[in-house]
PDB file of N, CA and C in Angstrom:
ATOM      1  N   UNK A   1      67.706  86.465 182.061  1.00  0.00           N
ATOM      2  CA  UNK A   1      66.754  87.062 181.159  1.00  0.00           C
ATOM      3  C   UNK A   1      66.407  88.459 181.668  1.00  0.00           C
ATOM      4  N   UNK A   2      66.269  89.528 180.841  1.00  0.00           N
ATOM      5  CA  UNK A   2      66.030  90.514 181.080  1.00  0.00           C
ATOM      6  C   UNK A   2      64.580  90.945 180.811  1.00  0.00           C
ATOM      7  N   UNK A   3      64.057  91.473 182.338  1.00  0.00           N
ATOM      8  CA  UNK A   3      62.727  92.233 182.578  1.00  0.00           C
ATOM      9  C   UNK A   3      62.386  93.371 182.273  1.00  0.00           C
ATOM     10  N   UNK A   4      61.288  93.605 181.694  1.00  0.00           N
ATOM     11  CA  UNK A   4      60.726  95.017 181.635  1.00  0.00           C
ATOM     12  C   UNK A   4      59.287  95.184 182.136  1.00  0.00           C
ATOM     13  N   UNK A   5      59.266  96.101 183.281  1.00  0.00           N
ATOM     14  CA  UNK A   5      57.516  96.012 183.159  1.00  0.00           C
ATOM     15  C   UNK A   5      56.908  97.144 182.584  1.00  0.00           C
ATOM     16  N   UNK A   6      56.121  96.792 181.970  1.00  0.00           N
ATOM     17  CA  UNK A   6      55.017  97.982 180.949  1.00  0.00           C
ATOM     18  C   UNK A   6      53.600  98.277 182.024  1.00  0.00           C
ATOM     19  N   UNK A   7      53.271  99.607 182.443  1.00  0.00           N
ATOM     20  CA  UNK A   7      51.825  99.743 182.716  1.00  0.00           C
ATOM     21  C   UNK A   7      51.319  99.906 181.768  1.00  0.00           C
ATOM     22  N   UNK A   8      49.771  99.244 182.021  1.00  0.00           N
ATOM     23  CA  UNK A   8      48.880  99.039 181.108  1.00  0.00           C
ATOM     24  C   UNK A   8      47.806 100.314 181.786  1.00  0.00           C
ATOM     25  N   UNK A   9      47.223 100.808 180.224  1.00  0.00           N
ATOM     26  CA  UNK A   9      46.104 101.565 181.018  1.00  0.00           C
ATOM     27  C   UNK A   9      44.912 100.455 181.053  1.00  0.00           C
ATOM     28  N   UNK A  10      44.074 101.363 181.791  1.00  0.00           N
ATOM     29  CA  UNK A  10      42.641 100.478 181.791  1.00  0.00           C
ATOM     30  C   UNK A  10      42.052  99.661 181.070  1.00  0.00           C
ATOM     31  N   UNK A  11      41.665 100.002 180.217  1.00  0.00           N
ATOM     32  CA  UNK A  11      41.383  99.398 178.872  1.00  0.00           C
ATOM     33  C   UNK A  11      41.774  98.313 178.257  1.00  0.00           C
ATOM     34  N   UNK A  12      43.592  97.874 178.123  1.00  0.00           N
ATOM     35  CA  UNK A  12      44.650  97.214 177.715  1.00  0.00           C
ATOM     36  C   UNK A  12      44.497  96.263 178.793  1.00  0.00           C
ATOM     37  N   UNK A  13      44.573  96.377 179.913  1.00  0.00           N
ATOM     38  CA  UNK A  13      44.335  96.015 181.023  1.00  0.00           C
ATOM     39  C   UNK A  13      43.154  94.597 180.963  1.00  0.00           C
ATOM     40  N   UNK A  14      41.882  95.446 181.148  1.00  0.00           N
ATOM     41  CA  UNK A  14      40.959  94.659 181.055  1.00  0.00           C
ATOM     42  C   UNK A  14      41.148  93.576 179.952  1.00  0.00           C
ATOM     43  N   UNK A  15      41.116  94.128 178.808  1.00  0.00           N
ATOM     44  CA  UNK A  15      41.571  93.041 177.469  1.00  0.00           C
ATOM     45  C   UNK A  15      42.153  92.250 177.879  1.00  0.00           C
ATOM     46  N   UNK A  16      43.444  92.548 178.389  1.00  0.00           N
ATOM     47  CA  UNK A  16      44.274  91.189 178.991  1.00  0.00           C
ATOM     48  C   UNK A  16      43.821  90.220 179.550  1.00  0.00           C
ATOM     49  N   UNK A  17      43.439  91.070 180.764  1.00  0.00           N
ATOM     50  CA  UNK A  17      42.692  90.449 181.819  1.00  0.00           C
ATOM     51  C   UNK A  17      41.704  89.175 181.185  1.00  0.00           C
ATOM     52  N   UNK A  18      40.689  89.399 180.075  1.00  0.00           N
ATOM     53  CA  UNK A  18      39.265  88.661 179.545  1.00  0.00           C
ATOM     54  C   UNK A  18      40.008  87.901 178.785  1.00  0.00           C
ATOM     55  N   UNK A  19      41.445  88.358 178.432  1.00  0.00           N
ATOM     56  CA  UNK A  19      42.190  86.950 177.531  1.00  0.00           C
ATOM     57  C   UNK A  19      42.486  86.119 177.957  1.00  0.00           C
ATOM     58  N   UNK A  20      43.164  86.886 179.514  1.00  0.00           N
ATOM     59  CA  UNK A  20      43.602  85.340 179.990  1.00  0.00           C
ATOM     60  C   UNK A  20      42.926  84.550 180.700  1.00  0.00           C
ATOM     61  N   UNK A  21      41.657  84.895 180.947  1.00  0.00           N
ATOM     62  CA  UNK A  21      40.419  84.186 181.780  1.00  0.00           C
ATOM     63  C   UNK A  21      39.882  83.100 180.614  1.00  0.00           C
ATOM     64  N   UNK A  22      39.548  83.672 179.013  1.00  0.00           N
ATOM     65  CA  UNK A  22      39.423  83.239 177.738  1.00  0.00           C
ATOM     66  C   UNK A  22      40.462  81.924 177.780  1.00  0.00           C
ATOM     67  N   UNK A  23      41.518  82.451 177.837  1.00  0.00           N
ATOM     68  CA  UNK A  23      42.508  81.252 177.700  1.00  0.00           C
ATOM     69  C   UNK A  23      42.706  80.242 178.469  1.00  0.00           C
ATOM     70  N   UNK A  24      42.348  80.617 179.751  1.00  0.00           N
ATOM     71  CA  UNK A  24      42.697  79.595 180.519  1.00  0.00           C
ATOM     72  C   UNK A  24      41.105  78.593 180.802  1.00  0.00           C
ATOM     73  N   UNK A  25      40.190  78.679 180.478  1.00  0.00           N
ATOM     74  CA  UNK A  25      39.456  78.664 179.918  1.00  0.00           C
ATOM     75  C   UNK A  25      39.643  77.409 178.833  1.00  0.00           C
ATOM     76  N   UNK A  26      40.166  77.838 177.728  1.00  0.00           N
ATOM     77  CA  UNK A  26      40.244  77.014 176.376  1.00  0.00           C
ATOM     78  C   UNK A  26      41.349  75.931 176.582  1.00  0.00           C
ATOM     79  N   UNK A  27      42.635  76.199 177.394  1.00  0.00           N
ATOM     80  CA  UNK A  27      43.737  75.691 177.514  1.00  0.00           C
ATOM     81  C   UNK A  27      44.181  75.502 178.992  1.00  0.00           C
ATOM     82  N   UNK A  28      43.236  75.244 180.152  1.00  0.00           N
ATOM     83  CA  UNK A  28      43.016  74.876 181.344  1.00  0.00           C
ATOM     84  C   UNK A  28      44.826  74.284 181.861  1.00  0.00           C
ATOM     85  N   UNK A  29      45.542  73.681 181.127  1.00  0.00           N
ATOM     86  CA  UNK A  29      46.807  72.804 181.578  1.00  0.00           C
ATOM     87  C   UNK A  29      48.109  73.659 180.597  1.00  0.00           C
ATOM     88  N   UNK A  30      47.833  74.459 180.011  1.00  0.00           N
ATOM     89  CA  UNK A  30      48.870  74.980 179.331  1.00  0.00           C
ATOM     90  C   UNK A  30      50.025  75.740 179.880  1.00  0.00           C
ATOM     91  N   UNK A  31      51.212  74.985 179.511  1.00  0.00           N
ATOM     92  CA  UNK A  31      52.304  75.722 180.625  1.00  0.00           C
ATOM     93  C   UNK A  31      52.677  77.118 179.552  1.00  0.00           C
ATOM     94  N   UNK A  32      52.429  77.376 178.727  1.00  0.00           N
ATOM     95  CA  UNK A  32      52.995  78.299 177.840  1.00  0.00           C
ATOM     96  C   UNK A  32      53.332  79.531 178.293  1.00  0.00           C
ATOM     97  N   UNK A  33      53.769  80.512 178.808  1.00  0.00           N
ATOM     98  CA  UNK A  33      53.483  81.931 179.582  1.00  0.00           C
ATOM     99  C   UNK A  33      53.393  83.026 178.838  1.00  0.00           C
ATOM    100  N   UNK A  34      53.278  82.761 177.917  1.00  0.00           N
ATOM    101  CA  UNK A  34      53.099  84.528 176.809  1.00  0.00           C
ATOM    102  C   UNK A  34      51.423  84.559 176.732  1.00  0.00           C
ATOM    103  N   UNK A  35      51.428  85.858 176.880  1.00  0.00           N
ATOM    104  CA  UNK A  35      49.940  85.924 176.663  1.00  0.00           C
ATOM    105  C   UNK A  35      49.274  85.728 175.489  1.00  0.00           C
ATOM    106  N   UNK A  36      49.945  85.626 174.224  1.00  0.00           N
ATOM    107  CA  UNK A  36      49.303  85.561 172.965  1.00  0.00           C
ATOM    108  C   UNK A  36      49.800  84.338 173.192  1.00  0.00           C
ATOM    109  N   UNK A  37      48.751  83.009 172.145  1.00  0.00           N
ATOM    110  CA  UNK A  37      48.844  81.605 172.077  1.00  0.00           C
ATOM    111  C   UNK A  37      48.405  81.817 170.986  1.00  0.00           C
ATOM    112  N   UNK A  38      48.368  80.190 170.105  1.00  0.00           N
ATOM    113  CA  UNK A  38      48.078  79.587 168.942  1.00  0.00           C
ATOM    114  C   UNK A  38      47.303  78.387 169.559  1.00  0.00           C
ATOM    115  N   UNK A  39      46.544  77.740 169.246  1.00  0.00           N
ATOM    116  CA  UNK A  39      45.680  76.276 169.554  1.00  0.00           C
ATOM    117  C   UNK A  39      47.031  75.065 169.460  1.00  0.00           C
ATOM    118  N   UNK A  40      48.354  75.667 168.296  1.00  0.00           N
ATOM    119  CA  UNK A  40      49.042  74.503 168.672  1.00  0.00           C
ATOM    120  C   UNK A  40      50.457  74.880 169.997  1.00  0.00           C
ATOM    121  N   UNK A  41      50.217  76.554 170.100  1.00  0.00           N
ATOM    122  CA  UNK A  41      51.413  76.871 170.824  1.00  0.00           C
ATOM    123  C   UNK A  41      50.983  77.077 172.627  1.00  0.00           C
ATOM    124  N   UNK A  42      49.586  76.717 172.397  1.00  0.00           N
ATOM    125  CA  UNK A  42      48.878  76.717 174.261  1.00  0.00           C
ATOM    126  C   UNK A  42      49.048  75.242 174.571  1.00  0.00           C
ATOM    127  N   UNK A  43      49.728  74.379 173.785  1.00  0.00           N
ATOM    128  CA  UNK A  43      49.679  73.182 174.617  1.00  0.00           C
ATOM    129  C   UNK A  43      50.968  72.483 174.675  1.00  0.00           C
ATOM    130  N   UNK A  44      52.241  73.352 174.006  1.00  0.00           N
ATOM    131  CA  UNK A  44      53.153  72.821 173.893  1.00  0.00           C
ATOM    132  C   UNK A  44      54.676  74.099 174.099  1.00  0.00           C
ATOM    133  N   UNK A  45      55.027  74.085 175.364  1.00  0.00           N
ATOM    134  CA  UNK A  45      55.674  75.096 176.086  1.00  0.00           C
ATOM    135  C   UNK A  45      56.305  75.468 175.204  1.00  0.00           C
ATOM    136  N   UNK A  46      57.355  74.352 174.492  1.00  0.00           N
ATOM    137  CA  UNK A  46      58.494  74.366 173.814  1.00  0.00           C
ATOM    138  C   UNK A  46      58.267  75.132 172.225  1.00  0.00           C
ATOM    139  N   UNK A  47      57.376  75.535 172.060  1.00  0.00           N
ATOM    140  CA  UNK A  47      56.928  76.106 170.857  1.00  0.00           C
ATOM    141  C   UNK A  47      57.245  77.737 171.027  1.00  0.00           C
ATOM    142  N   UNK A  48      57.709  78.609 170.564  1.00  0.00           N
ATOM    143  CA  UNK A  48      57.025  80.216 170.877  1.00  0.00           C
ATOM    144  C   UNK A  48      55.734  80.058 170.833  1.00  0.00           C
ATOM    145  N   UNK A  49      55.688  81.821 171.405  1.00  0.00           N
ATOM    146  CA  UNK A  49      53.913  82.175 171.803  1.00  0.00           C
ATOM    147  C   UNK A  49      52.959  82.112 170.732  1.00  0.00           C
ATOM    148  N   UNK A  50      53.562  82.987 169.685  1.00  0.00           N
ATOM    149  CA  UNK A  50      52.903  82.902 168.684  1.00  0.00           C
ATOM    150  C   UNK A  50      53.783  82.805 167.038  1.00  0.00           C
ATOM    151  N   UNK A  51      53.450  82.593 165.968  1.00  0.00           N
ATOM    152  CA  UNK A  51      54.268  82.781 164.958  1.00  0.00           C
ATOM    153  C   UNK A  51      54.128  84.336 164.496  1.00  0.00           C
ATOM    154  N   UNK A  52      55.023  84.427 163.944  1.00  0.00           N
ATOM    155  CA  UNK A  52      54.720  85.903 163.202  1.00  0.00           C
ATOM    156  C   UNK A  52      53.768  85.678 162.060  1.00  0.00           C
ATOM    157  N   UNK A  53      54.137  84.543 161.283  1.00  0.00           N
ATOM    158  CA  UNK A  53      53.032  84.736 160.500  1.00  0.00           C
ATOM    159  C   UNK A  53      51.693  84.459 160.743  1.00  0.00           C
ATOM    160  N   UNK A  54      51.470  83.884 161.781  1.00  0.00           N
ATOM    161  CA  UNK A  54      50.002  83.956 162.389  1.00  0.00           C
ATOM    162  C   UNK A  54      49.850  85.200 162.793  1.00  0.00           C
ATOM    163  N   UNK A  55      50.475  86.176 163.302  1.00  0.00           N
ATOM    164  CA  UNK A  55      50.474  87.883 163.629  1.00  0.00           C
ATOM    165  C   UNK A  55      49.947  88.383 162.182  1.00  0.00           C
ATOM    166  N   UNK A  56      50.711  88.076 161.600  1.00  0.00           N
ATOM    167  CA  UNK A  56      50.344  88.886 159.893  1.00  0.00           C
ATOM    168  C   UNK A  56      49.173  88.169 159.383  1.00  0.00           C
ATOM    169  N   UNK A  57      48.774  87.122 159.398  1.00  0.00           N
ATOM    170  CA  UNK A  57      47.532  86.073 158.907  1.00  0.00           C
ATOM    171  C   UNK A  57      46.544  87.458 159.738  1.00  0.00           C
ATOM    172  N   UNK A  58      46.383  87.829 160.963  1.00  0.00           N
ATOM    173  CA  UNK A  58      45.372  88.518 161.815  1.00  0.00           C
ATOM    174  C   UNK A  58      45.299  89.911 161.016  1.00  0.00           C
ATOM    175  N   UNK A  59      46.231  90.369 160.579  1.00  0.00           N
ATOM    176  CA  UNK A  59      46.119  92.204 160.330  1.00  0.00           C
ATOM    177  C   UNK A  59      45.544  92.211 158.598  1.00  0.00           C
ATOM    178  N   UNK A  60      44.917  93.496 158.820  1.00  0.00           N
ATOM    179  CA  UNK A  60      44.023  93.747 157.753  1.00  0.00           C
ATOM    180  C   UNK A  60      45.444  93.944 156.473  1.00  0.00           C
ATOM    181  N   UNK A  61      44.946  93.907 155.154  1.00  0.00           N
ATOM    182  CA  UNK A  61      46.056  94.028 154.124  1.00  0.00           C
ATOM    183  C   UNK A  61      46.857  95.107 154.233  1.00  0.00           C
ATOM    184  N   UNK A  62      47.699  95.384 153.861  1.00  0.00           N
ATOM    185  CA  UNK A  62      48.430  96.881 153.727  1.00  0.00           C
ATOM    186  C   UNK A  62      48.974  96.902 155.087  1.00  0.00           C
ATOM    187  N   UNK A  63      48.683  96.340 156.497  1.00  0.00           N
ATOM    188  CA  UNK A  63      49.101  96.567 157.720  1.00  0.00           C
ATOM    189  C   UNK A  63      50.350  95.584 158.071  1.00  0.00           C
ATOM    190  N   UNK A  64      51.138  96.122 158.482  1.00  0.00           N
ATOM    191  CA  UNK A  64      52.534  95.287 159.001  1.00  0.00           C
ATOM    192  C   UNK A  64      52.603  95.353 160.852  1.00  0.00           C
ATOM    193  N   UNK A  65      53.349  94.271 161.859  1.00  0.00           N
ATOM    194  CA  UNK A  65      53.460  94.515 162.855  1.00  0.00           C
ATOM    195  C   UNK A  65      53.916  95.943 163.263  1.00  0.00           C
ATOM    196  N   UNK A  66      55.638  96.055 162.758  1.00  0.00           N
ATOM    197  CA  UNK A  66      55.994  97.414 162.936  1.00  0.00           C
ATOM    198  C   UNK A  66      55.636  98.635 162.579  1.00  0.00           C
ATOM    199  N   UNK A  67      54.556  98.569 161.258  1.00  0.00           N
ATOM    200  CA  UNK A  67      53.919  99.739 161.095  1.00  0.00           C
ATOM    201  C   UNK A  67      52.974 100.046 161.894  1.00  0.00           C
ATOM    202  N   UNK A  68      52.411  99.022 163.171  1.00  0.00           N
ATOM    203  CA  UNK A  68      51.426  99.518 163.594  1.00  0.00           C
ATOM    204  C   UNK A  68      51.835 100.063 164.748  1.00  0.00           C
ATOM    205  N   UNK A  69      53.089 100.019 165.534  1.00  0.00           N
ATOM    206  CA  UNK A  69      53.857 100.804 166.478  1.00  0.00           C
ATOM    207  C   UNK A  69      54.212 101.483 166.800  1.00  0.00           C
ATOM    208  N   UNK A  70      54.367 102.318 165.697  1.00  0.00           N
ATOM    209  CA  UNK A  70      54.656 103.676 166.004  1.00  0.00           C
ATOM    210  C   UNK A  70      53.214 104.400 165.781  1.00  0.00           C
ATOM    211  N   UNK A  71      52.235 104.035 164.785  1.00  0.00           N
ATOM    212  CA  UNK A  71      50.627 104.576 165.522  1.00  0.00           C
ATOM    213  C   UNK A  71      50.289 104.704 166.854  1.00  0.00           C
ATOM    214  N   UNK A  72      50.160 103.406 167.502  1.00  0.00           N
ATOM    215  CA  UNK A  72      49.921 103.241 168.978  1.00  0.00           C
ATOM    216  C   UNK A  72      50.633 104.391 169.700  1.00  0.00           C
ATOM    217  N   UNK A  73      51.741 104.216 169.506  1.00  0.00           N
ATOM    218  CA  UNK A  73      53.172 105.109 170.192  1.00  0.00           C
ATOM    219  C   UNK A  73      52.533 106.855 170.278  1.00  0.00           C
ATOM    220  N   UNK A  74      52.289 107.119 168.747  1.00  0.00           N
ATOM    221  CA  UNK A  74      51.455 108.417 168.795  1.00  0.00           C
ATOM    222  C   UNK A  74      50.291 108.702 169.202  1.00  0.00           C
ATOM    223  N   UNK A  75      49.421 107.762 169.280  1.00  0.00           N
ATOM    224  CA  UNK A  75      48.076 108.128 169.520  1.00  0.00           C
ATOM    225  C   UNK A  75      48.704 108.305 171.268  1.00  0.00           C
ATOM    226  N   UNK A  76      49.069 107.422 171.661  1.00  0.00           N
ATOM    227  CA  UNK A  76      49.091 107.305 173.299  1.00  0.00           C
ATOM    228  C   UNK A  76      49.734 108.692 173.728  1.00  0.00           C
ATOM    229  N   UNK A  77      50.599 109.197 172.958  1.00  0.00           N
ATOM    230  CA  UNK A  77      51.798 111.067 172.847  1.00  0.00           C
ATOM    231  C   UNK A  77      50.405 112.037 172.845  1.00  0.00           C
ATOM    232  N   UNK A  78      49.403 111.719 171.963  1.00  0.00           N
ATOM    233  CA  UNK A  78      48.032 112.820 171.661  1.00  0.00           C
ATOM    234  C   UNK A  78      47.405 112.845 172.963  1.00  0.00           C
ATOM    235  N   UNK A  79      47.084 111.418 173.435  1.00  0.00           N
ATOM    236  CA  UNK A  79      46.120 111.354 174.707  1.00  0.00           C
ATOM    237  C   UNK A  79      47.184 111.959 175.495  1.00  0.00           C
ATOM    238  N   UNK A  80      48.025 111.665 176.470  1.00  0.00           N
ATOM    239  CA  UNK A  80      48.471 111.859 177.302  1.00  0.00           C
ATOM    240  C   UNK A  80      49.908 113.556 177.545  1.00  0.00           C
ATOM    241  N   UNK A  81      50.745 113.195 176.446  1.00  0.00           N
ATOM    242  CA  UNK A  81      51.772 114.184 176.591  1.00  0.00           C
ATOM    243  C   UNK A  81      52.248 114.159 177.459  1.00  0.00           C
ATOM    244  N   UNK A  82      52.659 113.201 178.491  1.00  0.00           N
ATOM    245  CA  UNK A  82      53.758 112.419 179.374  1.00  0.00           C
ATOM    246  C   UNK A  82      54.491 112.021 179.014  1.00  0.00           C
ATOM    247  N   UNK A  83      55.735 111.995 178.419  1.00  0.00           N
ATOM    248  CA  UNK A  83      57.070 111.336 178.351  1.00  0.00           C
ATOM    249  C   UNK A  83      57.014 110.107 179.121  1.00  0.00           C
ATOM    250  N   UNK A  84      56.881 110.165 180.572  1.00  0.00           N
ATOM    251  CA  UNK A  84      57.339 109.553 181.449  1.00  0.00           C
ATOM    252  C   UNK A  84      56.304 108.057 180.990  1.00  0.00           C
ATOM    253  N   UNK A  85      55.195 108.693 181.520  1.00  0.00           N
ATOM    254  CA  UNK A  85      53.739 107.855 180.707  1.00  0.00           C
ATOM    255  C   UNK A  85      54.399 106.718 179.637  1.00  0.00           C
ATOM    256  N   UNK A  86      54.339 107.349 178.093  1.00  0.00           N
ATOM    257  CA  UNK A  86      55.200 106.629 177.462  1.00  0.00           C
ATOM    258  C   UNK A  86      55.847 105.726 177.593  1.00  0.00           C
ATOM    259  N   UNK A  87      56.955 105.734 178.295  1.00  0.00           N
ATOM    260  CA  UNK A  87      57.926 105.323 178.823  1.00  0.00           C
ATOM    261  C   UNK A  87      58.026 103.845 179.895  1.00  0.00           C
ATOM    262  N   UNK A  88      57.064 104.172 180.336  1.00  0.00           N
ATOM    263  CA  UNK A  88      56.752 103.056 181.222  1.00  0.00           C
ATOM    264  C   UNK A  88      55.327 102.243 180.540  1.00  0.00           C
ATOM    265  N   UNK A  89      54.328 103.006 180.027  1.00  0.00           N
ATOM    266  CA  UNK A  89      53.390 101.730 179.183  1.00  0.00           C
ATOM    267  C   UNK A  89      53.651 101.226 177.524  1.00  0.00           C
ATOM    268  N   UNK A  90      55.418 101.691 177.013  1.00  0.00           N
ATOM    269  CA  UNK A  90      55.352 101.319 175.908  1.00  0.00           C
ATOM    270  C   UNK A  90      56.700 100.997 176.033  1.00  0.00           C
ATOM    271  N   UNK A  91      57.637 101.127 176.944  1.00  0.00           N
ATOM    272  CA  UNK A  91      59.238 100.339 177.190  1.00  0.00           C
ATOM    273  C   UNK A  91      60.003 101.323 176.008  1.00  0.00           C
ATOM    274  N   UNK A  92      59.551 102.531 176.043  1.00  0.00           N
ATOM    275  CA  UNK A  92      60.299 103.546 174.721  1.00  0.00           C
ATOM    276  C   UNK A  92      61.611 104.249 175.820  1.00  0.00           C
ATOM    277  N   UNK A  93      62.855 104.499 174.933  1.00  0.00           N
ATOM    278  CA  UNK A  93      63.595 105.375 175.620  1.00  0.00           C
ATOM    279  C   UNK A  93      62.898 107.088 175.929  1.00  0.00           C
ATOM    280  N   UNK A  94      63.390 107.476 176.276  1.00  0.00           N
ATOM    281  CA  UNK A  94      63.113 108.948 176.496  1.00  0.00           C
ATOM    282  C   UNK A  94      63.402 110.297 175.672  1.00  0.00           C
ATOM    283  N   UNK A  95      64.413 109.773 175.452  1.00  0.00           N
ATOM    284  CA  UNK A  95      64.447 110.957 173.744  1.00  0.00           C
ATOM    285  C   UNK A  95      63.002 109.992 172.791  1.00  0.00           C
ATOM    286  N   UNK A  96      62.867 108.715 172.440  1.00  0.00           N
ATOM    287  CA  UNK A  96      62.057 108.201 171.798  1.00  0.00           C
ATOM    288  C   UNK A  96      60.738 109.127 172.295  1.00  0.00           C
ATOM    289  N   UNK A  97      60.410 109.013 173.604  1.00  0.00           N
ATOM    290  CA  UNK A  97      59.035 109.491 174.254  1.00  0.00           C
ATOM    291  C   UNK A  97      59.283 111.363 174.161  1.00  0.00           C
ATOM    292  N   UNK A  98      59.664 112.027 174.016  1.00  0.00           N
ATOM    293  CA  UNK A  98      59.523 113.402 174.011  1.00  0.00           C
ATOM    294  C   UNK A  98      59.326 113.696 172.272  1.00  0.00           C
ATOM    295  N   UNK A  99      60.095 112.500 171.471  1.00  0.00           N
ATOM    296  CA  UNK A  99      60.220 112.755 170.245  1.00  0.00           C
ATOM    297  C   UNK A  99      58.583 112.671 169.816  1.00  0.00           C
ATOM    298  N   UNK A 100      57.949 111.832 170.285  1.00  0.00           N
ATOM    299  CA  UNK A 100      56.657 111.823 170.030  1.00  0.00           C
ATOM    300  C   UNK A 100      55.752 112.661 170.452  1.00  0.00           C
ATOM    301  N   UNK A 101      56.026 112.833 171.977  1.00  0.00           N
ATOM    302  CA  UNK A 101      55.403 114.050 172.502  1.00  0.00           C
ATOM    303  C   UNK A 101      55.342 115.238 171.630  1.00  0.00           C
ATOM    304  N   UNK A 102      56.421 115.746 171.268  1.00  0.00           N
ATOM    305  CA  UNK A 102      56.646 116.706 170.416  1.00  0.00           C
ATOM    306  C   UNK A 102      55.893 116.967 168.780  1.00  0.00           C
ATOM    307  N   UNK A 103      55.976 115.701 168.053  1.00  0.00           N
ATOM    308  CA  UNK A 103      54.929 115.459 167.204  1.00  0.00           C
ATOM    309  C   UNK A 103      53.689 115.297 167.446  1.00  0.00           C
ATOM    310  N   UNK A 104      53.123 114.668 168.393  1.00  0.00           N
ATOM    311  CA  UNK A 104      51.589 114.858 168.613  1.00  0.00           C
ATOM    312  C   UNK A 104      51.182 116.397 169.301  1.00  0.00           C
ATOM    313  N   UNK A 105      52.049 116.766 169.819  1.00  0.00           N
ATOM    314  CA  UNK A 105      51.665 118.655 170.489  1.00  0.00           C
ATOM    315  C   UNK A 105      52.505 119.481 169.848  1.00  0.00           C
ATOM    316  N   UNK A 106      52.901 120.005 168.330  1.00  0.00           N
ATOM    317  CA  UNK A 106      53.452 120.542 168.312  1.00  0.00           C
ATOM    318  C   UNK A 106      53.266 122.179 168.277  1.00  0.00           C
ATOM    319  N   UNK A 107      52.302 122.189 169.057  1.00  0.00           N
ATOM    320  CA  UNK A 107      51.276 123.915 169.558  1.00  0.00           C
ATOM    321  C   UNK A 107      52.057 123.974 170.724  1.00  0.00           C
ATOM    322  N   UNK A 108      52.363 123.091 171.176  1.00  0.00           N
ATOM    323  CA  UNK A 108      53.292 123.218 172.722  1.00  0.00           C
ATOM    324  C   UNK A 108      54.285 123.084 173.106  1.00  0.00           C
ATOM    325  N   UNK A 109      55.076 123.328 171.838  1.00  0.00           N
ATOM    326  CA  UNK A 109      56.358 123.127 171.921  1.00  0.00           C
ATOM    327  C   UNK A 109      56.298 124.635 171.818  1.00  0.00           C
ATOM    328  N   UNK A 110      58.194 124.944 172.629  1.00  0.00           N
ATOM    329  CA  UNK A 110      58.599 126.009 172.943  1.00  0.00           C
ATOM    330  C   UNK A 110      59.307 126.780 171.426  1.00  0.00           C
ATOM    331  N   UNK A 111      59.115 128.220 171.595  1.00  0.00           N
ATOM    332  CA  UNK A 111      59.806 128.769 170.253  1.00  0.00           C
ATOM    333  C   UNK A 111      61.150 129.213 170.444  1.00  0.00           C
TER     334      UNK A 111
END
């Protein structure tokens, strides 16, 4: 199986962090290892983490998973303007991460 690790900033971080204290918590014996669960997928390994359509049941109307990815992707290009950044807290290639960079600063791009 192939690994990727993502840094999390602070923020993302903590969230995690209060989920999985939350979860373990609610589901004390659950072998499941994804951090997102369902009440029927925290008690039964063999299940995925979550369904997609329980993902889409959560998002407001008009919102799709993949439409909300490349938001994130940009807002994080506005805050930061690290490629590298990018790259390592969102698992994007590097033409992907400058491509954004470039759209969220484009005052700083070269003429």
């Amino acid at each position: 199986m192939l690994r990727h690790t993502l840094y999390l900033e602070e923020l993302t971080h903590q969230l995690a962090a209060d989920w999985t204290a939350c979860r373990h918590q609610r589901w004390p014996t659950s072998a499941n290892p994804h951090l997102l669960v369902s009440q029927k997928t925290a008690v039964d390994p063999d299940h995925p983490a979550v369904s997609i359509g329980l993902l889409r049941g959560a998002l407001c109307r008009g919102l799709t998973l993949s439409g909300l990815r490349p938001g994130r992707i940009l807002n994080e290009a506005s805050e930061s303007a690290a490629p590298l950044r990018l790259m390592r807290l969102l698992g994007i290639t590097e033409q992907t991460a400058i491509r954004y960079v470039a759209a969220a600063h484009p005052d700083a791009q070269p003429s």
